[in-house]
Protein backbone atom coordinates (compact mmCIF):
# COMPACT_ATOMS: atom_id res chain seq x y z
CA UNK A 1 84.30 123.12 123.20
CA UNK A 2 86.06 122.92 120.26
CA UNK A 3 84.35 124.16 117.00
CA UNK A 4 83.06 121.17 114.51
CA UNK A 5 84.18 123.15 111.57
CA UNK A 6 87.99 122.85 112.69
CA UNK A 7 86.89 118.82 112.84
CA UNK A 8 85.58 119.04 109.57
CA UNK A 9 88.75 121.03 107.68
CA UNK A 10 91.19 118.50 109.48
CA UNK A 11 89.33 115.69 108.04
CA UNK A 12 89.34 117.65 104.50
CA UNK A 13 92.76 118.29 104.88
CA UNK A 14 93.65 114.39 105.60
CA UNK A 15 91.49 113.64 102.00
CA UNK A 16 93.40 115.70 100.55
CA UNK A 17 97.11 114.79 101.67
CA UNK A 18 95.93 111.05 101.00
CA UNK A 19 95.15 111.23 97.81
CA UNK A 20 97.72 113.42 96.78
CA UNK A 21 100.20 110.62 97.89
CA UNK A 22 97.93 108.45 96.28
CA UNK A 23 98.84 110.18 92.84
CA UNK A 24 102.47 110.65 93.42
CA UNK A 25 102.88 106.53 93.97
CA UNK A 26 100.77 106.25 90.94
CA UNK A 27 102.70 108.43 88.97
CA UNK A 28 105.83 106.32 90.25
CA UNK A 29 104.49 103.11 89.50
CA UNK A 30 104.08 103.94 86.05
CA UNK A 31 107.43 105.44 85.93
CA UNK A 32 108.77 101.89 87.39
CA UNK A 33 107.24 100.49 84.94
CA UNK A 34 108.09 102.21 81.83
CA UNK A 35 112.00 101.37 83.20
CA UNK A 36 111.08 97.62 83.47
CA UNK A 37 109.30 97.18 79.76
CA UNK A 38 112.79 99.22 78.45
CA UNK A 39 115.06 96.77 80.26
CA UNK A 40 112.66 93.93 79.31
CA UNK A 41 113.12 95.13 75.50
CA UNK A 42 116.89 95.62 76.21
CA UNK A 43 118.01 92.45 77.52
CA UNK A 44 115.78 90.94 74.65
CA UNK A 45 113.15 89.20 76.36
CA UNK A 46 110.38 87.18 74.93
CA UNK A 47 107.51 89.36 73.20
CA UNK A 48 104.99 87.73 75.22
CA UNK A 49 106.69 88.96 78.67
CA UNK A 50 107.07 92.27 77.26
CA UNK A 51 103.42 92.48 76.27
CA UNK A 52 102.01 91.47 79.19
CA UNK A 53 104.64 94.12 81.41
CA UNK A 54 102.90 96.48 78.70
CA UNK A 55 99.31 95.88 80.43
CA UNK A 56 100.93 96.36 83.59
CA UNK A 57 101.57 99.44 82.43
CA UNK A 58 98.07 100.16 81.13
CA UNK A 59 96.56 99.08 84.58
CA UNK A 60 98.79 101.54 86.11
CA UNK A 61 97.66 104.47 83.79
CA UNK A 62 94.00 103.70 84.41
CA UNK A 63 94.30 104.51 88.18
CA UNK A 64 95.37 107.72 87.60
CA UNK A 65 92.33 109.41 86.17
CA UNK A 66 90.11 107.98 88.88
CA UNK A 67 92.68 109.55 91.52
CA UNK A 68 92.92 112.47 89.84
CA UNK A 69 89.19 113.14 89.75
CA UNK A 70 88.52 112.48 93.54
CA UNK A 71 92.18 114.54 94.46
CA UNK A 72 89.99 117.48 92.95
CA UNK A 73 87.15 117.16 94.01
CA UNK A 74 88.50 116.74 97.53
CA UNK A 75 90.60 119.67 96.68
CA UNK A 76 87.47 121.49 95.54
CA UNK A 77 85.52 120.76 98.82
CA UNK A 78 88.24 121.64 100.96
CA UNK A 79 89.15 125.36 98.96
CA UNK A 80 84.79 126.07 98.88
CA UNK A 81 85.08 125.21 102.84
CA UNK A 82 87.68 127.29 103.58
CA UNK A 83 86.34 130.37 101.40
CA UNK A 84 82.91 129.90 103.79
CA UNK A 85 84.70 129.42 107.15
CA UNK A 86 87.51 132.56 106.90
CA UNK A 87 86.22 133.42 110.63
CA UNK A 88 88.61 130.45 111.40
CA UNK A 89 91.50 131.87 109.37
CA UNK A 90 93.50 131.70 112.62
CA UNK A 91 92.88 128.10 113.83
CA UNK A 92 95.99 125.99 113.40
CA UNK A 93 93.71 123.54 111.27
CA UNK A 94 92.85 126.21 108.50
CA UNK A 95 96.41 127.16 108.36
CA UNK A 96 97.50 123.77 107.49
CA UNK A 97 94.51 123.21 105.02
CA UNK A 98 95.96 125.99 103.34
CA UNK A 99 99.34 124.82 103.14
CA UNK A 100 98.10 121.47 102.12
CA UNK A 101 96.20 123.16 99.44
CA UNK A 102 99.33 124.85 98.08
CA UNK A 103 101.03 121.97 98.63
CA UNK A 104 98.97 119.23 96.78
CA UNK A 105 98.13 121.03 93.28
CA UNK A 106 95.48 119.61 91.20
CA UNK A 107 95.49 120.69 87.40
């Protein structure tokens, strides 16, 4: 039977990849959006328009911290597990947590 460890560093691992994509499209969005409120200012658009494309923005930035918090902690979890279970070092799971772990870096 397979050991519930390996279970529980696969389903780390997936926590970990998700919210590290979660990040980058946050990270994109606001990038996106930054280009739209310069092309809105360019073609001259209406303040109004602009301003609200400027709380877009804001909305955008405010996801970031809240992903950024559970990315580490997730990343956290998953490094503490993997420091208790090194018996497992070989199991294809722990390998890939640890590439997902160098992978997905968390400042």
């Amino acid at each position: 039977m397979a050991d519930p460890r390996l279970r529980q560093i696969k389903i780390k691992t997936g926590v970990v990849k998700r919210l590290g994509k979660e990040r980058e499209v946050n990270l994109k969005e606001i990038a996106q959006q930054e280009k739209r409120i310069q092309k809105y200012k360019d073609e001259g658009r209406d303040e109004y328009d602009i301003k609200k494309q400027y709380e877009v923005l804001e909305e955008c930035k405010m996801m970031v911290p809240d992903t950024e918090q559970r990315l580490k902690k997730a990343h956290d979890e998953l490094t503490a597990m993997l420091e208790s279970e090194k018996d497992l070092s070989e199991a294809e799971e722990y390998k890939a947590a640890k590439q997902m772990l160098a992978d997905v870096t968390v400042e």
